[in-house]
Protein backbone atom coordinates (compact mmCIF):
# COMPACT_ATOMS: atom_id res chain seq x y z
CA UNK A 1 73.91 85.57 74.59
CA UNK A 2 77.88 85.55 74.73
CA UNK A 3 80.08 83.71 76.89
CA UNK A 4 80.96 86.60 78.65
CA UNK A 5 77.50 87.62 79.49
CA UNK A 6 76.17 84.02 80.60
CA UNK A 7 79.20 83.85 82.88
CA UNK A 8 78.48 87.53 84.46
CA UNK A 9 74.66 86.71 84.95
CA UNK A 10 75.65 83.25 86.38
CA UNK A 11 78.21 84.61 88.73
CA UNK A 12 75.87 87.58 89.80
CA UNK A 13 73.46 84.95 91.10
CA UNK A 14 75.97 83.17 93.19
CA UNK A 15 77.12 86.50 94.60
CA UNK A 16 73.37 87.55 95.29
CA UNK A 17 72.98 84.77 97.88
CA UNK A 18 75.56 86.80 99.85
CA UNK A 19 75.75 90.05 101.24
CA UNK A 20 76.88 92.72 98.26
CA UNK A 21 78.65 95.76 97.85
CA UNK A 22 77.82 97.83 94.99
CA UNK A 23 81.01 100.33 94.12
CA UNK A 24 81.68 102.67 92.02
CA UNK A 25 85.38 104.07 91.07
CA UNK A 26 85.82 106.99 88.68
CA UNK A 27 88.95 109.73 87.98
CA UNK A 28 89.42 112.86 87.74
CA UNK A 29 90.15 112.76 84.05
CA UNK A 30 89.57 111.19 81.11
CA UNK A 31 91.62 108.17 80.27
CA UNK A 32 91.91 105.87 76.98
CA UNK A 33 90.96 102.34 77.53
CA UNK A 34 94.13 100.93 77.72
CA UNK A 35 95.31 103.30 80.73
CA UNK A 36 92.03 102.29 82.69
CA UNK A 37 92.84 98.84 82.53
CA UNK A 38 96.49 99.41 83.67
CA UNK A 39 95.26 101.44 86.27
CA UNK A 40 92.72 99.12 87.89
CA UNK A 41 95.03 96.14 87.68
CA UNK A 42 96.95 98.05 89.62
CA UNK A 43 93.71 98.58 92.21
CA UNK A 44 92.83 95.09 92.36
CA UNK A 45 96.32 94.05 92.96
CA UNK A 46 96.31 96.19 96.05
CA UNK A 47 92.72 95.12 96.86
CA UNK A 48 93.16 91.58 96.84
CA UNK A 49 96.79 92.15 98.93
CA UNK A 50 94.52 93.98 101.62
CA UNK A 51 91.63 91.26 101.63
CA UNK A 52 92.81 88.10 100.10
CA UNK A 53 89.03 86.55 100.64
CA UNK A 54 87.55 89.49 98.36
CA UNK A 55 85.40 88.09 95.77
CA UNK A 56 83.27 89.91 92.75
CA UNK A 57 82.44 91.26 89.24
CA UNK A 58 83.62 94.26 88.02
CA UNK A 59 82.18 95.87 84.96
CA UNK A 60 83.93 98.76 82.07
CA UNK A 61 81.21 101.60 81.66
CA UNK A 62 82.20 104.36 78.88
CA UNK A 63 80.46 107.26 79.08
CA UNK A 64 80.94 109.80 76.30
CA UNK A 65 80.97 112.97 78.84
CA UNK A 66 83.74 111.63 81.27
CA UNK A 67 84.84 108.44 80.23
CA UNK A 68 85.50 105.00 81.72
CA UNK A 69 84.82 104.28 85.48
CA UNK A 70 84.14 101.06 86.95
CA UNK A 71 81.53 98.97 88.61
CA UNK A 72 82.66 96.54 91.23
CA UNK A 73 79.86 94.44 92.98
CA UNK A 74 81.80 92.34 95.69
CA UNK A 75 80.19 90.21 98.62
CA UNK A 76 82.21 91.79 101.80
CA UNK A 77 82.37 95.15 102.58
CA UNK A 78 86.22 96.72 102.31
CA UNK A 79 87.04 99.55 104.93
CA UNK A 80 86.10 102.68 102.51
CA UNK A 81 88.76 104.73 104.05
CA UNK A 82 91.40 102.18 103.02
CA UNK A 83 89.82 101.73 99.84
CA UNK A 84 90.46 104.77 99.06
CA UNK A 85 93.75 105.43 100.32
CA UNK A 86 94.59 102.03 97.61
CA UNK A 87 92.78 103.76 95.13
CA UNK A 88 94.81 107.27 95.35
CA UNK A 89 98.00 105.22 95.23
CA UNK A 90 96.68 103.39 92.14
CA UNK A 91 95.92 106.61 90.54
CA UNK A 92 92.28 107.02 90.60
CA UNK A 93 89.37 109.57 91.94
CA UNK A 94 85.99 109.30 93.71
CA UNK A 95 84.77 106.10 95.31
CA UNK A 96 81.47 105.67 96.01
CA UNK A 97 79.39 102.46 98.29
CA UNK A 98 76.22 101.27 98.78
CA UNK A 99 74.52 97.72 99.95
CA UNK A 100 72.45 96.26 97.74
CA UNK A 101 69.76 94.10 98.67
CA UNK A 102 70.48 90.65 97.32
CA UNK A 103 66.96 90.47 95.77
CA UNK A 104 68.46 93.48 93.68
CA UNK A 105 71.36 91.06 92.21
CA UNK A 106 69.44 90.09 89.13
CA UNK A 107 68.81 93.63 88.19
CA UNK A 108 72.06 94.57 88.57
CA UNK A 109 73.25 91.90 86.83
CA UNK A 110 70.74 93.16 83.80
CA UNK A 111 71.68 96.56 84.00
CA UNK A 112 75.54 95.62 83.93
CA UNK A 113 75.02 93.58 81.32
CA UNK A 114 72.97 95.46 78.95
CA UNK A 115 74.46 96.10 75.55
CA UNK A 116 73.97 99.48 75.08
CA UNK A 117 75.18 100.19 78.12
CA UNK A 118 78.66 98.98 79.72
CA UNK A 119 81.29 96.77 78.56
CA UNK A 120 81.43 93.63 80.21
């Protein structure tokens, strides 16, 4: 197991004893790796301006079809309609929510994890 994924597993369990947020941010196009990362630098920035208390993981998934999007799991809920509005400024598409049940963190955390699957 690598670094990377003990400390995502570890961290998922501490976030699963709170309430989570499972999100979703994609774009309208493809983009290259390096443009993604850019691009949600720029998101989080604006994020953690908006809610300075805003804690969570966020996971690369490449998809052949339509690219990189992102996984965010986060333990508050963020206004959607301000998310969104921070997103559009930072350049990217369709947001999508939904609670998880915190007895669903470890799974997650698998899922997100996976090697044949996203980045982390």
């Amino acid at each position: 197991m690598t670094k990377s994924k003990a400390a995502f597993l570890f961290a998922s369990k501490t976030l699963g004893r709170q309430q989570l947020f499972f999100w979703t941010f994609t774009f309208k196009d493809v983009l290259a790796v390096k443009d993604t990362r850019k691009r949600w630098n720029h998101l989080l920035t604006l994020l953690l301006r908006r809610w300075p208390n805003l804690q969570g993981l966020r996971v690369f998934e490449l998809h052949k079809e339509h690219g990189l999007h992102v996984h965010l799991l986060t333990n508050q809920f963020i206004d959607l309609n301000e998310a969104r509005e921070l997103a559009e400024r930072a350049g990217w598409g369709r947001i999508h929510v939904k609670r998880i049940a915190t007895d669903q963190a470890g799974y997650l955390a698998k899922y997100l994890s996976k090697k044949s699957g996203p980045n982390v």
